[in-house]
C-alpha atoms as a PDB file:
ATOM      1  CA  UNK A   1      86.362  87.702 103.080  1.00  0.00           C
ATOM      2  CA  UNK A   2      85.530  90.746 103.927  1.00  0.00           C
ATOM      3  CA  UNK A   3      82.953  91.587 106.508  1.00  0.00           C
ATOM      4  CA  UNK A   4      80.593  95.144 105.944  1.00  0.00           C
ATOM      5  CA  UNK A   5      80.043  97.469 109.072  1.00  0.00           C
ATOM      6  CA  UNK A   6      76.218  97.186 108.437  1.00  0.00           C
ATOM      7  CA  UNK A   7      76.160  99.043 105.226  1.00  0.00           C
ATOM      8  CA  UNK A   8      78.688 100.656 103.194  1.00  0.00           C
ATOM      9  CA  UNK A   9      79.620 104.008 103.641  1.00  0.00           C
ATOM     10  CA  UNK A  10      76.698 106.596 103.493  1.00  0.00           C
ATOM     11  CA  UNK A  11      78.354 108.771 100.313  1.00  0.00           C
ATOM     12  CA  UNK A  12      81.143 109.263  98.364  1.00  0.00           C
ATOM     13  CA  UNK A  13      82.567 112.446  99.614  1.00  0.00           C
ATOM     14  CA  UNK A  14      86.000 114.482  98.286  1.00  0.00           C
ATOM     15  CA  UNK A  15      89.097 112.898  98.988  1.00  0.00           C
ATOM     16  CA  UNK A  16      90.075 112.890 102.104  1.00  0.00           C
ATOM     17  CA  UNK A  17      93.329 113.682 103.947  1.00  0.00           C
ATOM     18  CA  UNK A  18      95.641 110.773 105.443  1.00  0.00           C
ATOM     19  CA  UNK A  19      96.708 110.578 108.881  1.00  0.00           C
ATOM     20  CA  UNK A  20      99.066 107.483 110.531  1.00  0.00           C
ATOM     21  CA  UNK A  21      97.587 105.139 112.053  1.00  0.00           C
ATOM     22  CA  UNK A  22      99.330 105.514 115.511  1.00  0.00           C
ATOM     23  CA  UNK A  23     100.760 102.209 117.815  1.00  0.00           C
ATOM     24  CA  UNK A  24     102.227  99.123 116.047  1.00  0.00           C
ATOM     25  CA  UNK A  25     101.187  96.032 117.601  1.00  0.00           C
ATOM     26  CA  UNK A  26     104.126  93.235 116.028  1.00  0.00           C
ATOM     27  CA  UNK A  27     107.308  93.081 114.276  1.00  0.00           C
ATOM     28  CA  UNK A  28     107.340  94.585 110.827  1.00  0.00           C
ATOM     29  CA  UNK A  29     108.299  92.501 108.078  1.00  0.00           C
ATOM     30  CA  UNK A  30     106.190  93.922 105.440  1.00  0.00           C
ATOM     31  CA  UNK A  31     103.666  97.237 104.862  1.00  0.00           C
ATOM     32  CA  UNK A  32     100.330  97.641 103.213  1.00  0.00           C
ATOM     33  CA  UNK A  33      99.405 101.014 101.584  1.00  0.00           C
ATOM     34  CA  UNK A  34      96.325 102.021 101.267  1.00  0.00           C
ATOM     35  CA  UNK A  35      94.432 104.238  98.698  1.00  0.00           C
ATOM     36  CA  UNK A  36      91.418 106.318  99.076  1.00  0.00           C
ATOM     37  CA  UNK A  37      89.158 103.731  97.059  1.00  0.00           C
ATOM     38  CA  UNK A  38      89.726 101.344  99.805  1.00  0.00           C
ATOM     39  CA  UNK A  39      92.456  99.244  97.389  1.00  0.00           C
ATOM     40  CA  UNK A  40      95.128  97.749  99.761  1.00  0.00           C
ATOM     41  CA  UNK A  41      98.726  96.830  98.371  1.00  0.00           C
ATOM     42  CA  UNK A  42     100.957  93.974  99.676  1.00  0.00           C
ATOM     43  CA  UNK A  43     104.736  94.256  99.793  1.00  0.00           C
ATOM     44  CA  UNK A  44     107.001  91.965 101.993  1.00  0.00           C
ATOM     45  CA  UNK A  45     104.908  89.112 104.408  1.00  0.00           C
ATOM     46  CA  UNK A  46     101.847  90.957 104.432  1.00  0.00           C
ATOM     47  CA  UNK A  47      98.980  89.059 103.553  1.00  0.00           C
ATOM     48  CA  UNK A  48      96.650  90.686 100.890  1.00  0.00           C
ATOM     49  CA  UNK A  49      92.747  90.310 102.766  1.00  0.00           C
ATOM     50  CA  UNK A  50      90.429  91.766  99.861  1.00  0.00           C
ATOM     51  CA  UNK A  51      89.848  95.200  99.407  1.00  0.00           C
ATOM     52  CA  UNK A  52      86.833  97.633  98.340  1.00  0.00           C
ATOM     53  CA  UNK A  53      87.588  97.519  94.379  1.00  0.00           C
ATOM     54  CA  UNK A  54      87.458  94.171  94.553  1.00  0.00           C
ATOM     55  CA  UNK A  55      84.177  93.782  96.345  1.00  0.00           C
ATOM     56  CA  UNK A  56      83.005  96.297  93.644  1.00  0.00           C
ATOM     57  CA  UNK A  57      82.172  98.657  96.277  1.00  0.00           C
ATOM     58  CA  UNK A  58      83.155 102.461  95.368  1.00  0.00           C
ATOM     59  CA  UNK A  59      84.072 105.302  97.576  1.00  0.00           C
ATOM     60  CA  UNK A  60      86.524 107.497  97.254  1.00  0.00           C
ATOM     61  CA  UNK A  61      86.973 108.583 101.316  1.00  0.00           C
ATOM     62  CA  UNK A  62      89.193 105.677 102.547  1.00  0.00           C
ATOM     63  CA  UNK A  63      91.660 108.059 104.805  1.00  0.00           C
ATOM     64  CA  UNK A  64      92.687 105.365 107.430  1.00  0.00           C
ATOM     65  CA  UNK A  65      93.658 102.161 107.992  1.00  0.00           C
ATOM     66  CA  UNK A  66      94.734  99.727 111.368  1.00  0.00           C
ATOM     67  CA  UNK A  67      95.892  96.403 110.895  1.00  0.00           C
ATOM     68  CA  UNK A  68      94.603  93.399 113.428  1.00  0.00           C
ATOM     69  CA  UNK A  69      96.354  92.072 116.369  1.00  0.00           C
ATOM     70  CA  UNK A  70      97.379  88.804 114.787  1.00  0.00           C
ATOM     71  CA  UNK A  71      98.159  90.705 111.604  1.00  0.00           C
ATOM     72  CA  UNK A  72      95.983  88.299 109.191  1.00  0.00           C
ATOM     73  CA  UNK A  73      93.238  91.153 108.504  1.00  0.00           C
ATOM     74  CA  UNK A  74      93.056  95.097 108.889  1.00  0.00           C
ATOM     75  CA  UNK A  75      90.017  97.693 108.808  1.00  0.00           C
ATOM     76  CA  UNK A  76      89.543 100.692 106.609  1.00  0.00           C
ATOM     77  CA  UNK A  77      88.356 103.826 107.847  1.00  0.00           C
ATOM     78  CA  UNK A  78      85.973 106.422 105.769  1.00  0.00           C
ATOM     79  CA  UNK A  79      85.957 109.946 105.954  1.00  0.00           C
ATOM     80  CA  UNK A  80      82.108 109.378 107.535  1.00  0.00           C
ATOM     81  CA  UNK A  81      83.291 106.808 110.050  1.00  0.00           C
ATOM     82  CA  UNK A  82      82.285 103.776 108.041  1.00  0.00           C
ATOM     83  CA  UNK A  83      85.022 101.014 109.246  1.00  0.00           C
ATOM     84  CA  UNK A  84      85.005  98.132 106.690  1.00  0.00           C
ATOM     85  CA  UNK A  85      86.734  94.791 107.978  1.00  0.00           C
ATOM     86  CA  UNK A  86      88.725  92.202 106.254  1.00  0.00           C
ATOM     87  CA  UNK A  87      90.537  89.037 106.996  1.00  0.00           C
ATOM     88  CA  UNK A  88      90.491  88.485 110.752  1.00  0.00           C
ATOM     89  CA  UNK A  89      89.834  92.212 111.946  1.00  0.00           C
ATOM     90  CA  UNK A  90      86.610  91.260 113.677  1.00  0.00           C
ATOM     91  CA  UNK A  91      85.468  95.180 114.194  1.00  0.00           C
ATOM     92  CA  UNK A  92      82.425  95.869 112.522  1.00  0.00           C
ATOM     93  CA  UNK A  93      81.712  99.693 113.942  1.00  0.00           C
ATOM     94  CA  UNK A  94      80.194 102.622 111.708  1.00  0.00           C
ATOM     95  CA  UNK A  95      79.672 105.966 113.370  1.00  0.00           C
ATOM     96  CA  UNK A  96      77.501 107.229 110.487  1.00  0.00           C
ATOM     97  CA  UNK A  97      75.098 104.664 111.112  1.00  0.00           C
ATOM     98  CA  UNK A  98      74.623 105.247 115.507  1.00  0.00           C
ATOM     99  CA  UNK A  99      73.822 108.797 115.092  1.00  0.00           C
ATOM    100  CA  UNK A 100      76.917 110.284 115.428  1.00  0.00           C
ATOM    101  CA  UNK A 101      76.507 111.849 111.858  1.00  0.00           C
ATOM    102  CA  UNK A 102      80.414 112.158 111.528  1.00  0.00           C
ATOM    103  CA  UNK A 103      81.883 113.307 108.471  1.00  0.00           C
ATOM    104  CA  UNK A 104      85.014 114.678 109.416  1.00  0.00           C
ATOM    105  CA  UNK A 105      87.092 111.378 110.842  1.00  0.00           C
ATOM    106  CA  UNK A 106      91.281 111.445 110.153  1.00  0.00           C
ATOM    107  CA  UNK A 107      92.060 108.761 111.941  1.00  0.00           C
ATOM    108  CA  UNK A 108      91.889 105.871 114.020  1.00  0.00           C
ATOM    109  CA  UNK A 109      94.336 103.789 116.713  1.00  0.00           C
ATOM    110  CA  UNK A 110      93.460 100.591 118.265  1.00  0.00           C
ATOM    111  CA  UNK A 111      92.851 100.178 122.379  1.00  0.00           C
ATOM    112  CA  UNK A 112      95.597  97.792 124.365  1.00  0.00           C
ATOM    113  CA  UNK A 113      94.040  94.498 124.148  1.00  0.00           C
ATOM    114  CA  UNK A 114      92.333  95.368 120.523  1.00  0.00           C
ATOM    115  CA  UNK A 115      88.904  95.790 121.833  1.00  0.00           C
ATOM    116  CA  UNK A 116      88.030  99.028 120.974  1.00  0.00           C
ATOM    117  CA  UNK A 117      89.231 102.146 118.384  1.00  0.00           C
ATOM    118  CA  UNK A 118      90.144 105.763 119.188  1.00  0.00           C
ATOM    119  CA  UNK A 119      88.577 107.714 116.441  1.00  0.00           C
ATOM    120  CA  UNK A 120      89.841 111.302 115.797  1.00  0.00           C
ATOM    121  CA  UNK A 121      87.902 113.829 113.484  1.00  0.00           C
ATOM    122  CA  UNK A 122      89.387 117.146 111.783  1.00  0.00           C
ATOM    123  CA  UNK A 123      87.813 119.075 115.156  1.00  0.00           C
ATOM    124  CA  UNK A 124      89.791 117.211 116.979  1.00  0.00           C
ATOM    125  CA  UNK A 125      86.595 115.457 118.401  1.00  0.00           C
ATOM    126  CA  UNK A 126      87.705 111.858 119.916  1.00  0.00           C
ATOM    127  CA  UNK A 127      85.209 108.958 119.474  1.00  0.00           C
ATOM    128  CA  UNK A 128      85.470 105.302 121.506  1.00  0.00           C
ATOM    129  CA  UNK A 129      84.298 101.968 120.078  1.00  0.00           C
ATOM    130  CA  UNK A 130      84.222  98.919 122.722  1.00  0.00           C
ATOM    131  CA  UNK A 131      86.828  99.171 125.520  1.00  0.00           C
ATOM    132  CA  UNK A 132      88.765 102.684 124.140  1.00  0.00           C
ATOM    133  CA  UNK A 133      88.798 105.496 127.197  1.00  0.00           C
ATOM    134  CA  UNK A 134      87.827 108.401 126.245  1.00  0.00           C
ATOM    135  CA  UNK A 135      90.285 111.521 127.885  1.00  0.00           C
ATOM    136  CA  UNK A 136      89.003 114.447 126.455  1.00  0.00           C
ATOM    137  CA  UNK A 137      88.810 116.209 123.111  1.00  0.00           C
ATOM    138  CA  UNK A 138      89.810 119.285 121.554  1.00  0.00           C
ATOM    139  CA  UNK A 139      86.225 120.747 121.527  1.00  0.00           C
ATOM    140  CA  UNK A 140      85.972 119.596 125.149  1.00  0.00           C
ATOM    141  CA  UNK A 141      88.921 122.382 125.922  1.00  0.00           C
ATOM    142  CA  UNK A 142      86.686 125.232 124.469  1.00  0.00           C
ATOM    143  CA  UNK A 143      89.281 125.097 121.232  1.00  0.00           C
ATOM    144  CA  UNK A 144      87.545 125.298 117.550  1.00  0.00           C
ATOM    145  CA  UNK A 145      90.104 123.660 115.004  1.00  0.00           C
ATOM    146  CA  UNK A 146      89.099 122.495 111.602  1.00  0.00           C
ATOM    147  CA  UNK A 147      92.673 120.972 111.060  1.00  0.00           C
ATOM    148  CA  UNK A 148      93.111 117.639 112.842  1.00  0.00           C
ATOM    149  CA  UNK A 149      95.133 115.115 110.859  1.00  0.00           C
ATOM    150  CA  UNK A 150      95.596 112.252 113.489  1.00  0.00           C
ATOM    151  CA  UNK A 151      95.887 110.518 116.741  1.00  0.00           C
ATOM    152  CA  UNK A 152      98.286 108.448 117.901  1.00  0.00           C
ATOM    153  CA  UNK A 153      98.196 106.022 121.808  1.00  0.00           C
ATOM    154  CA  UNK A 154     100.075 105.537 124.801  1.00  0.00           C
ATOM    155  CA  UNK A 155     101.625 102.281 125.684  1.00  0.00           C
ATOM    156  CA  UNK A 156      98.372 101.672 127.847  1.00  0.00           C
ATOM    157  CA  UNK A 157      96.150 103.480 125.676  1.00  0.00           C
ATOM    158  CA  UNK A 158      94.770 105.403 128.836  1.00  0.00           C
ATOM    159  CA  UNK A 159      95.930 108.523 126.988  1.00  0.00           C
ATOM    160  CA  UNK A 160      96.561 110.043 123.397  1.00  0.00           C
ATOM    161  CA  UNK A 161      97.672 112.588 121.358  1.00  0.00           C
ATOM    162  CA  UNK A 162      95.960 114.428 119.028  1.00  0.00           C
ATOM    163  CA  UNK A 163      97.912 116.001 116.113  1.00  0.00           C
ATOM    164  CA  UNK A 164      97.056 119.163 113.474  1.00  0.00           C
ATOM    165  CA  UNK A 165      98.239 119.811 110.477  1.00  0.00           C
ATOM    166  CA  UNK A 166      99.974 123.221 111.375  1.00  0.00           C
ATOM    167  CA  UNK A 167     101.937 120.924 114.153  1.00  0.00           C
ATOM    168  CA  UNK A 168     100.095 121.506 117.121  1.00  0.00           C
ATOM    169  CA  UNK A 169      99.916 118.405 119.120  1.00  0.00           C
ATOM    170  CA  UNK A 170      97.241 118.178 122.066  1.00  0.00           C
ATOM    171  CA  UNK A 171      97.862 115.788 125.271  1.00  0.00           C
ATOM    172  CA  UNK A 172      95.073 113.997 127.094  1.00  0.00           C
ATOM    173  CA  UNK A 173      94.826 111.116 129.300  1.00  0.00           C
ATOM    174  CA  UNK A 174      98.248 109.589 130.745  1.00  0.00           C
ATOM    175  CA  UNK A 175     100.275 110.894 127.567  1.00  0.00           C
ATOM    176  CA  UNK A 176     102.732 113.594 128.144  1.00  0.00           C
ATOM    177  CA  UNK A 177     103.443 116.765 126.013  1.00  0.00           C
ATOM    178  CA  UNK A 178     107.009 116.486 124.501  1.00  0.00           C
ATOM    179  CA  UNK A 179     106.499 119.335 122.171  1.00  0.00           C
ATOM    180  CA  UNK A 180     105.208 120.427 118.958  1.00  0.00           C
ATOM    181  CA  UNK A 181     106.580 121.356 115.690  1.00  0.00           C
ATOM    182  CA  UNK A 182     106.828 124.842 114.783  1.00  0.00           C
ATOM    183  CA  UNK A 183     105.588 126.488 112.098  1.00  0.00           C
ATOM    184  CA  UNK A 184     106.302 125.727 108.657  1.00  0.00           C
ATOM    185  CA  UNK A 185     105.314 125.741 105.242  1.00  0.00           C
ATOM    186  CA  UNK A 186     104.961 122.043 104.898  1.00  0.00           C
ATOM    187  CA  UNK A 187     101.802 120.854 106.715  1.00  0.00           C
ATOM    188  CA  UNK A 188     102.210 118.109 109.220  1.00  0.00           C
ATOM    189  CA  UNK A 189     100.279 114.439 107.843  1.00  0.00           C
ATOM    190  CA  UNK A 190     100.880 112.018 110.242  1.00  0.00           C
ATOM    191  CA  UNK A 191     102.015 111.112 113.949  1.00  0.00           C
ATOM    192  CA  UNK A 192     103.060 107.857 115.407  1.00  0.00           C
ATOM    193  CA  UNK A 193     103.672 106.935 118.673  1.00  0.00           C
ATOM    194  CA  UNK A 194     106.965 104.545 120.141  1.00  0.00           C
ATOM    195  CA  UNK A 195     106.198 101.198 121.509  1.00  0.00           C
ATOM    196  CA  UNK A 196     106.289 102.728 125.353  1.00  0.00           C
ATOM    197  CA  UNK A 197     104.261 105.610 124.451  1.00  0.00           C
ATOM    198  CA  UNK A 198     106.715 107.634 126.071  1.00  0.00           C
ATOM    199  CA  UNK A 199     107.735 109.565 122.304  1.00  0.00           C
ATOM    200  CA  UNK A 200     105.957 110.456 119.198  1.00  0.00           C
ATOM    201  CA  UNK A 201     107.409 111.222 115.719  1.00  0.00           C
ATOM    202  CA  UNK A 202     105.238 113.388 113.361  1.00  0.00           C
ATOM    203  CA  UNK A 203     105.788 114.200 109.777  1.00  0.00           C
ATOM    204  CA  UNK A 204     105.626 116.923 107.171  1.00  0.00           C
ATOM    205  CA  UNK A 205     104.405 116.844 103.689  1.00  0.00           C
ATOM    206  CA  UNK A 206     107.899 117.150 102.264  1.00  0.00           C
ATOM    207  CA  UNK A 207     109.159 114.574 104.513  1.00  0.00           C
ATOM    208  CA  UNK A 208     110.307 116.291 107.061  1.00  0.00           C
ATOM    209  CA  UNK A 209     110.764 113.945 110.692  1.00  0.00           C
ATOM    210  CA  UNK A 210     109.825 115.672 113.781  1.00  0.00           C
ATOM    211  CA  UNK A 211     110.978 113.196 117.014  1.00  0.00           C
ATOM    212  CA  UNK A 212     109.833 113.919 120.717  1.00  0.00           C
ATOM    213  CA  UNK A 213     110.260 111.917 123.619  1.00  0.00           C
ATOM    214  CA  UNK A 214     112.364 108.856 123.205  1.00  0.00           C
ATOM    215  CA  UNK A 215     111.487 108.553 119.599  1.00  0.00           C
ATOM    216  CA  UNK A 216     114.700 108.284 117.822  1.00  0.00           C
ATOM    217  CA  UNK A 217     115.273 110.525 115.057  1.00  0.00           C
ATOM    218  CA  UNK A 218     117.229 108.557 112.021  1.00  0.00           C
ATOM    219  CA  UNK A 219     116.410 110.761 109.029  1.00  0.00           C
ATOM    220  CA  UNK A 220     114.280 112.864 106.806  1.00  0.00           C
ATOM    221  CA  UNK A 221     113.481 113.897 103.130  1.00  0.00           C
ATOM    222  CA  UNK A 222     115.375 117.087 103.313  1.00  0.00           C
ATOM    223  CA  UNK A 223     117.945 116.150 104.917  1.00  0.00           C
ATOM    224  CA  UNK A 224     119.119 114.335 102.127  1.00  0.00           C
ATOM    225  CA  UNK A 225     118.040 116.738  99.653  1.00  0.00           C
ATOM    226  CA  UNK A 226     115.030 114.900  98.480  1.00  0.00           C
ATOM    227  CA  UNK A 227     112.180 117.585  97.312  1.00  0.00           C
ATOM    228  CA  UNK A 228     108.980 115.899  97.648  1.00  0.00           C
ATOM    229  CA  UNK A 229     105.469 117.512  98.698  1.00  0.00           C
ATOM    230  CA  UNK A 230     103.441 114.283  98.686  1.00  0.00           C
ATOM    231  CA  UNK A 231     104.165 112.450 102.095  1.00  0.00           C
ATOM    232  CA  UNK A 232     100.922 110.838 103.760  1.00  0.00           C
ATOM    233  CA  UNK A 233     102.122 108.913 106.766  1.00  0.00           C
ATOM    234  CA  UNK A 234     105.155 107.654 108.947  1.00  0.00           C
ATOM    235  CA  UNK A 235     105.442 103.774 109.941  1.00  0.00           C
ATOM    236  CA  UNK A 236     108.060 103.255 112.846  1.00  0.00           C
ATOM    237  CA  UNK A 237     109.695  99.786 113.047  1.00  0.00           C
ATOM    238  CA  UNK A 238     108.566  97.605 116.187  1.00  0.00           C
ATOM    239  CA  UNK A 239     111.903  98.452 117.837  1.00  0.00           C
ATOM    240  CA  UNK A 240     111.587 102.220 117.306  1.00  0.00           C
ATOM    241  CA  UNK A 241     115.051 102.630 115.425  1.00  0.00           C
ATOM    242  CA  UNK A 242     113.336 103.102 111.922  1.00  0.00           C
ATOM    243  CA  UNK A 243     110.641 104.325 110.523  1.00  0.00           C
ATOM    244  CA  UNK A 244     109.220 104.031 106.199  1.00  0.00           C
ATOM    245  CA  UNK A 245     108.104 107.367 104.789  1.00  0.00           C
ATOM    246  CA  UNK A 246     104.903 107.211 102.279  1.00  0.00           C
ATOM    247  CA  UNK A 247     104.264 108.841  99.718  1.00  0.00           C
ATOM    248  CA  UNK A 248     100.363 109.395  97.972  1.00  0.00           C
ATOM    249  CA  UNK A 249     102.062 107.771  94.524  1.00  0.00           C
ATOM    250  CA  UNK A 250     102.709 105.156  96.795  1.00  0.00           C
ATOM    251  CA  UNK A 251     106.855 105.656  97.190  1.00  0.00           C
ATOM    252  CA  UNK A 252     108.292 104.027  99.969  1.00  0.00           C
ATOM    253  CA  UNK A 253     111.300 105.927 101.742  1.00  0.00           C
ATOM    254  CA  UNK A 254     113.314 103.782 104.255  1.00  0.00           C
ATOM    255  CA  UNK A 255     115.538 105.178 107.802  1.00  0.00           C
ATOM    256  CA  UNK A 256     116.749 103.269 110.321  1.00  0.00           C
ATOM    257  CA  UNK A 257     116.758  99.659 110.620  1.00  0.00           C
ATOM    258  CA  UNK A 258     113.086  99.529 108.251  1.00  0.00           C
ATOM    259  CA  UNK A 259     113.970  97.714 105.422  1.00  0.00           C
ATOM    260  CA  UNK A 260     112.031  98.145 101.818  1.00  0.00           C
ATOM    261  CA  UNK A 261     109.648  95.372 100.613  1.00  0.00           C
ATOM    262  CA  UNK A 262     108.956  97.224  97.799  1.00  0.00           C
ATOM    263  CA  UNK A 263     106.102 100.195  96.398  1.00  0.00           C
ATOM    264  CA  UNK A 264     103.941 101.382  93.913  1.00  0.00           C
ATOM    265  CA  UNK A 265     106.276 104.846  92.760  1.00  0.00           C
ATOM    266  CA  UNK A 266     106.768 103.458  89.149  1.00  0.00           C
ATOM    267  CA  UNK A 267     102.907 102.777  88.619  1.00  0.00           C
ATOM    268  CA  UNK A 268     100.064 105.002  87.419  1.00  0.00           C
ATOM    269  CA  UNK A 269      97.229 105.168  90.635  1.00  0.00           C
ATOM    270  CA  UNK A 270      94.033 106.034  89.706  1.00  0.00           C
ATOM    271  CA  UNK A 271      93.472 106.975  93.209  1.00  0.00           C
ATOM    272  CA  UNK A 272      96.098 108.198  95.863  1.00  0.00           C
ATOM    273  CA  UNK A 273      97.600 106.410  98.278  1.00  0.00           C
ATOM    274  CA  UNK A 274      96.324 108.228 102.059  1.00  0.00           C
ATOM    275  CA  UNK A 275      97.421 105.760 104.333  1.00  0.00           C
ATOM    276  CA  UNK A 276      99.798 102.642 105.123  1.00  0.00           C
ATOM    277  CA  UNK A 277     100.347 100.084 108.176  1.00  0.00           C
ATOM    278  CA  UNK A 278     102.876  97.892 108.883  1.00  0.00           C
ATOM    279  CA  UNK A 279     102.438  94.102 109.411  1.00  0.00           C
ATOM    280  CA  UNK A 280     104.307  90.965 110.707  1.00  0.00           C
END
């Protein structure tokens, strides 16, 4: 059953853009993906916990998603910073509604032990909930950005990176700089750091697979010729020698040791799919 953050989000606002959800917290033996309506899709062990449609509620600002540390619920994350709980995700936080007024957020990574979020907005602006740290900000640095498009953890979640869409990437905390991505036509849509935090991997649009650190690189899009221009997020495998590829008509691309479960490419969405999360 799903449990409300309060209220439901203040508005439906445009659709927003997706952004990867950042650690992984188990073995992955499934994936959900996520559309901007809140509706959540199953493939492999991961266990369906209710979505927005379903509850009849209707938004269409959904741009995040994080599942819970036992894996038997996850939490949604508007656009506004409503967070909206299901299953056994016991997090029941909305910025909108504690006079933050946000209504800018891209994405959201859980603390170490689970007891707090890092919430990122398109300034680059970090938020805490519960036990997060909070390391700095972009806007704390004197730097005005309007292109933000996730953040992604350390090991120890003492630090963080934040990532932009033009493949800037911003240290703070304990995390290390291992380099950016230059310049390209493709806009960058999602980073995700390894299990040690000592690596990240972003993504491109097309596909493209961007590894720093001691993130393994196994693959990309167009490397293998595939022209897409519709990729929303990266999942890495709990080992770090894999990672799925989404797409927003919910296609699953597999490298590495990730396996496919399954996805939504041969069905009609009425809404796009903006973000995904692996499960155990």
């Amino acid at each position: 059953m799903c449990a409300l953050a309060a209220a439901t989000l203040s508005a439906i606002v445009p659709e927003a853009p997706a952004a990867a959800s950042g650690n992984v917290f188990g073995p992955a033996t499934g994936y959900n993906l996520v559309a901007s309506d809140g509706g959540v899709f199953s493939f492999g062990s991961a266990q369906y916990e209710g979505s927005l449609p379903a509850l009849g509620v209707k938004v269409n600002n959904i741009t995040a998603v994080i599942p819970s540390i036992d894996f038997k619920g996850y939490a949604l994350l508007g656009y506004d910073g409503g967070v909206f709980s299901f299953g056994s995700e016991p997090s029941h936080y909305n910025l909108a509604l504690n006079g933050i007024g946000a209504h800018d957020i891209v994405g959201i990574v859980f603390t170490q032990f689970a007891g707090g979020f890092l919430i990122v907005g398109a300034d680059g602006g970090v938020f805490t909930v519960g036990n997060a740290q909070f390391e700095g900000s972009v806007p704390s640095f004197g730097i005005h950005v309007s292109n933000v498009i996730g953040i992604a953890a350390t090991a120890d979640t003492k630090g963080y990176w934040v990532a932009g869409s033009d493949g800037g990437i911003f240290a703070f905390g304990d995390a290390r700089f291992y380099g950016r991505v230059p310049p390209a036509p493709s806009p960058v849509v999602g980073i995700a750091s390894t299990s040690d935090g000592n690596g990240y991997w972003v993504v491109e649009q097309n596909g493209g697979v961007f590894a720093f650190g001691d993130a393994g690189f196994y693959g990309s899009l167009p490397g293998y010729g595939v022209s897409v221009s519709n990729i929303v997020s990266l999942m890495p495998t709990r080992d770090g020698k894999g990672y799925w590829l989404v797409g927003s008509d919910g296609g699953v691309f597999t490298f590495g040791d990730a396996p496919f479960f399954g996805s939504l490419g041969n069905l009609r969405l009425s809404h796009p799919i903006v973000a995904s999360v692996p499960t155990s």
